[in-house]
N, C-alpha and C. Protein backbone atom coordinates (compact mmCIF):
# COMPACT_ATOMS: atom_id res chain seq x y z
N UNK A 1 10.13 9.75 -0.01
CA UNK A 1 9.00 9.38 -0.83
C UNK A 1 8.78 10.44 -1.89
N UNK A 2 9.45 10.69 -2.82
CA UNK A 2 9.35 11.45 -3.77
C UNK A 2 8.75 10.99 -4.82
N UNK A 3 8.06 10.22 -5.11
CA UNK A 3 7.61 9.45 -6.24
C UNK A 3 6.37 10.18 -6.33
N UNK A 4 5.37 10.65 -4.94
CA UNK A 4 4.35 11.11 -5.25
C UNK A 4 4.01 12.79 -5.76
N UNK A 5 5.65 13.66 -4.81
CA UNK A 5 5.18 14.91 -5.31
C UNK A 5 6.31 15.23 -5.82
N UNK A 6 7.62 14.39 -5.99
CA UNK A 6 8.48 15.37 -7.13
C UNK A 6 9.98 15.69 -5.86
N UNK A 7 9.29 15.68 -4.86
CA UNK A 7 10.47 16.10 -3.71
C UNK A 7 10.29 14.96 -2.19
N UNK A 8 11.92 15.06 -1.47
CA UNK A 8 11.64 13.94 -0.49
C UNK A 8 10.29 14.23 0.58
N UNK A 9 10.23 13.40 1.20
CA UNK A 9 9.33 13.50 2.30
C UNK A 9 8.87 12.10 2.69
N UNK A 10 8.44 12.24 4.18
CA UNK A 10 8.17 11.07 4.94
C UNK A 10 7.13 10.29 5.01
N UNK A 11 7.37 8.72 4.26
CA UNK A 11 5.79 8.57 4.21
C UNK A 11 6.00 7.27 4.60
N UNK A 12 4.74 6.26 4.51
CA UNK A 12 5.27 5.06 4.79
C UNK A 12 4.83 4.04 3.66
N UNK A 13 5.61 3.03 3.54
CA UNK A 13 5.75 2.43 2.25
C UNK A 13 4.85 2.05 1.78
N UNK A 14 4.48 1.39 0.84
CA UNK A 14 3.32 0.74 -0.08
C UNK A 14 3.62 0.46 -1.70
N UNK A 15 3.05 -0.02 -2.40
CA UNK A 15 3.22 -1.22 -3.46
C UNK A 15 4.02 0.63 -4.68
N UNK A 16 2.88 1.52 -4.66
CA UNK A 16 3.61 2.14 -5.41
C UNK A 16 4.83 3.39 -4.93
N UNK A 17 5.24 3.55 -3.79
CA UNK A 17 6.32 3.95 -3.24
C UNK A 17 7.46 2.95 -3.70
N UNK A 18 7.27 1.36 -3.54
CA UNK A 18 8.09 0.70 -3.65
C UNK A 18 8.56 0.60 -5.25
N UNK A 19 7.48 0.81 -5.89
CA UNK A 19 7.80 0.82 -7.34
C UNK A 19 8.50 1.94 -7.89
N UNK A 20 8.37 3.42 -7.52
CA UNK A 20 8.36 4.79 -8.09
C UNK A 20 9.61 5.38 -7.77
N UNK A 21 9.89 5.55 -6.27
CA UNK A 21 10.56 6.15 -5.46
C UNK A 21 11.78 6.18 -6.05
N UNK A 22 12.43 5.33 -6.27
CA UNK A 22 13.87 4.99 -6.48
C UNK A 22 14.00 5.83 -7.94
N UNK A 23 12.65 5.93 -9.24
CA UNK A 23 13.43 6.52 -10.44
C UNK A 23 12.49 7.84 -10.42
N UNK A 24 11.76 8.14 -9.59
CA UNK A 24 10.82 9.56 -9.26
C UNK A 24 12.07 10.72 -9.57
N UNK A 25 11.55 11.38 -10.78
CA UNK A 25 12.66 12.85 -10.72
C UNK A 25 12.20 13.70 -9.92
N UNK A 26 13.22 14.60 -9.53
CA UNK A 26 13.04 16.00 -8.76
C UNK A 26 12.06 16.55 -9.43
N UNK A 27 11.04 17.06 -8.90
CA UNK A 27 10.24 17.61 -9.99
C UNK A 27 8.88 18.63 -9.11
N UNK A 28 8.98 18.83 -7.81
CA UNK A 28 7.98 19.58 -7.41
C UNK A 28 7.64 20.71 -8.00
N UNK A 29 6.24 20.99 -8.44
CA UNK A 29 4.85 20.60 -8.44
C UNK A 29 4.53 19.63 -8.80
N UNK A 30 5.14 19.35 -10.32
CA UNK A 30 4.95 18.86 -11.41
C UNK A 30 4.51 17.28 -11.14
N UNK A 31 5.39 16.58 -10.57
CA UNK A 31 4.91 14.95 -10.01
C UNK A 31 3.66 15.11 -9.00
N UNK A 32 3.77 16.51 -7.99
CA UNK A 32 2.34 15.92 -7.31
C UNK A 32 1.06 16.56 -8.35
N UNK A 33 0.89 16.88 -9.31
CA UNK A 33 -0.24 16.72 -9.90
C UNK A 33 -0.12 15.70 -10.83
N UNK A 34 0.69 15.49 -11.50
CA UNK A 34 0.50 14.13 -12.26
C UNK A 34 0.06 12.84 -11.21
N UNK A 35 0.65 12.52 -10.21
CA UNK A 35 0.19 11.52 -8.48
C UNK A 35 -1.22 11.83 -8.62
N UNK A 36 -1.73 13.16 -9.19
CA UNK A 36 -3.02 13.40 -8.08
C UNK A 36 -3.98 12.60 -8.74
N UNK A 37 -4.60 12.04 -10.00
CA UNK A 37 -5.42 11.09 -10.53
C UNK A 37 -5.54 9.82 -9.86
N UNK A 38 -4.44 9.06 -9.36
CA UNK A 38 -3.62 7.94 -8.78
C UNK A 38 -4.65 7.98 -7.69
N UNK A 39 -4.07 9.39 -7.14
CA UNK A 39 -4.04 9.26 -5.20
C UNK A 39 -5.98 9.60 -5.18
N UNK A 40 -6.49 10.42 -5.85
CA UNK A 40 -8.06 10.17 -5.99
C UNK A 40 -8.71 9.03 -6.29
N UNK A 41 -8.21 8.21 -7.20
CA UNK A 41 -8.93 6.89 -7.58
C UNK A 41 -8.43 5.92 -6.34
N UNK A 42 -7.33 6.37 -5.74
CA UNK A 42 -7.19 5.02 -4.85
C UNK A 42 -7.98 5.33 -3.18
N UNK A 43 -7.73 6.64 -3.12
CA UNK A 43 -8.68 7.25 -1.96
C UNK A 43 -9.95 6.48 -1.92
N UNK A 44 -10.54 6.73 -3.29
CA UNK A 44 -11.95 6.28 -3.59
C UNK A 44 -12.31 4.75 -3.31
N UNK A 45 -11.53 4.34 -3.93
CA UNK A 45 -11.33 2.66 -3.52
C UNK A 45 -10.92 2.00 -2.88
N UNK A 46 -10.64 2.83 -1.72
CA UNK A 46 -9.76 2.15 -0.25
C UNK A 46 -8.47 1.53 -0.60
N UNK A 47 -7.67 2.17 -1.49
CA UNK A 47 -6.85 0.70 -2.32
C UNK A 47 -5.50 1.89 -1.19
N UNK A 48 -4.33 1.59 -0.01
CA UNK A 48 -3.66 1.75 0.73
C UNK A 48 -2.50 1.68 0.20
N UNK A 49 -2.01 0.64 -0.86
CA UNK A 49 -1.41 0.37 -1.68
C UNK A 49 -0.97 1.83 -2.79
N UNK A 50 -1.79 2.62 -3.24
CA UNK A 50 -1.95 3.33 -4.36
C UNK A 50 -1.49 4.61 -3.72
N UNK A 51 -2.09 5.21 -2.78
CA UNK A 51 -2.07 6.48 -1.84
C UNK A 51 -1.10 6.67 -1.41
N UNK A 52 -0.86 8.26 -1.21
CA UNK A 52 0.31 8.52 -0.34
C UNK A 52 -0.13 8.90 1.38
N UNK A 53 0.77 8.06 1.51
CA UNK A 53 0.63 7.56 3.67
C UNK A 53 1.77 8.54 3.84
N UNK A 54 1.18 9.64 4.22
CA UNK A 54 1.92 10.67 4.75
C UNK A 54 2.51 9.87 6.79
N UNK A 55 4.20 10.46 7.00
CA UNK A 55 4.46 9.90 8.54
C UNK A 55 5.21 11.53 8.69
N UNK A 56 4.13 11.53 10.13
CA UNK A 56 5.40 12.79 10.74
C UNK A 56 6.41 12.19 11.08
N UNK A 57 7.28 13.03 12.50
CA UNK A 57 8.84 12.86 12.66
C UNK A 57 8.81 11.99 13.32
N UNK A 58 7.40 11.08 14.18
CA UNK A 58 7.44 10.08 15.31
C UNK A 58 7.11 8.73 14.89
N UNK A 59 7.06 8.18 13.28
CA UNK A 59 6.20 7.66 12.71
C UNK A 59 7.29 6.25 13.26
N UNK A 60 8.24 6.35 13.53
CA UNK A 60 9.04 5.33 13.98
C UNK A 60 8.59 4.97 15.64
N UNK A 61 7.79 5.68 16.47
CA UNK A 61 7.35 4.93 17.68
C UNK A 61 6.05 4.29 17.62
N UNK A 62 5.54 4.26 16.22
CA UNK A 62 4.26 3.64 16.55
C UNK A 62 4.28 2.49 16.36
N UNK A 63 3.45 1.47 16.89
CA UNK A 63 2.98 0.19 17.31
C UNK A 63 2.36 -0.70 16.74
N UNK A 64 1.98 -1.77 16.26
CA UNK A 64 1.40 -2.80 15.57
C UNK A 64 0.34 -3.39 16.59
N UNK A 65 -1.20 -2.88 16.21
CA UNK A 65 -1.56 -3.08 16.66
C UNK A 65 -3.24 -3.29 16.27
N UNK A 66 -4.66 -3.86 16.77
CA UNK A 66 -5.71 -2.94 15.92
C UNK A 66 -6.03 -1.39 16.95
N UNK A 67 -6.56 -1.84 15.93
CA UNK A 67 -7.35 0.27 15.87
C UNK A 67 -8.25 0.41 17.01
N UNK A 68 -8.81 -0.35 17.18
CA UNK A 68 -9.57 -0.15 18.60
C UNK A 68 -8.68 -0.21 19.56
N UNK A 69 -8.09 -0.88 19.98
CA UNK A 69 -6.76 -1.24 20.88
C UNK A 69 -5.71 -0.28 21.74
N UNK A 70 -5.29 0.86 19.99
CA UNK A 70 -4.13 1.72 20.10
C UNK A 70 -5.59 2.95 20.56
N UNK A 71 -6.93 3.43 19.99
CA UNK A 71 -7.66 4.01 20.52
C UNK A 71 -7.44 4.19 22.06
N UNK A 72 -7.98 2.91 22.61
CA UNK A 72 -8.25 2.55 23.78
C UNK A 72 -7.05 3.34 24.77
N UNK A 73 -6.43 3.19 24.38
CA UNK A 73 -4.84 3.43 25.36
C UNK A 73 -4.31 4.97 25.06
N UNK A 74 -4.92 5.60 23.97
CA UNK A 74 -5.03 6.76 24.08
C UNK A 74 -5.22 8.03 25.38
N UNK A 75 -6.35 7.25 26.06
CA UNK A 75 -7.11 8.10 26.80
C UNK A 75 -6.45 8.04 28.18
């Protein structure tokens, strides 16, 4: 997911990952402050789509599920 800061990293997809990623130059710092207007206005507006969805290294065992649910089974 380099589209948001310039360098790879693990995130999980959404409308502008799917758009960016592929022609995003190498460019750390430089892309994650230009991202950062983006990723504030979409924060602000709940828009999931816009933001970067940071995944650690386990982001492949998690589950489809709701939120109360995967809570629940936490404990």
């Amino acid at each position: 997911m380099r589209g948001w800061t310039g360098r790879p990293a693990r995130g999980l997809r959404n409308a502008f990952s799917d758009a960016y990623d592929a022609a995003a130059p190498l460019g750390y710092p430089a892309i994650h402050h230009l991202t950062r207007p983006i990723r504030r206005a979409a924060a602000a507006a709940v828009d999931p789509e816009r933001v970067n969805l940071w995944a650690g290294r386990g982001f492949r065992a998690a589950r489809r599920a709701p939120a109360a649910e995967i809570l629940q089974n936490l404990g």
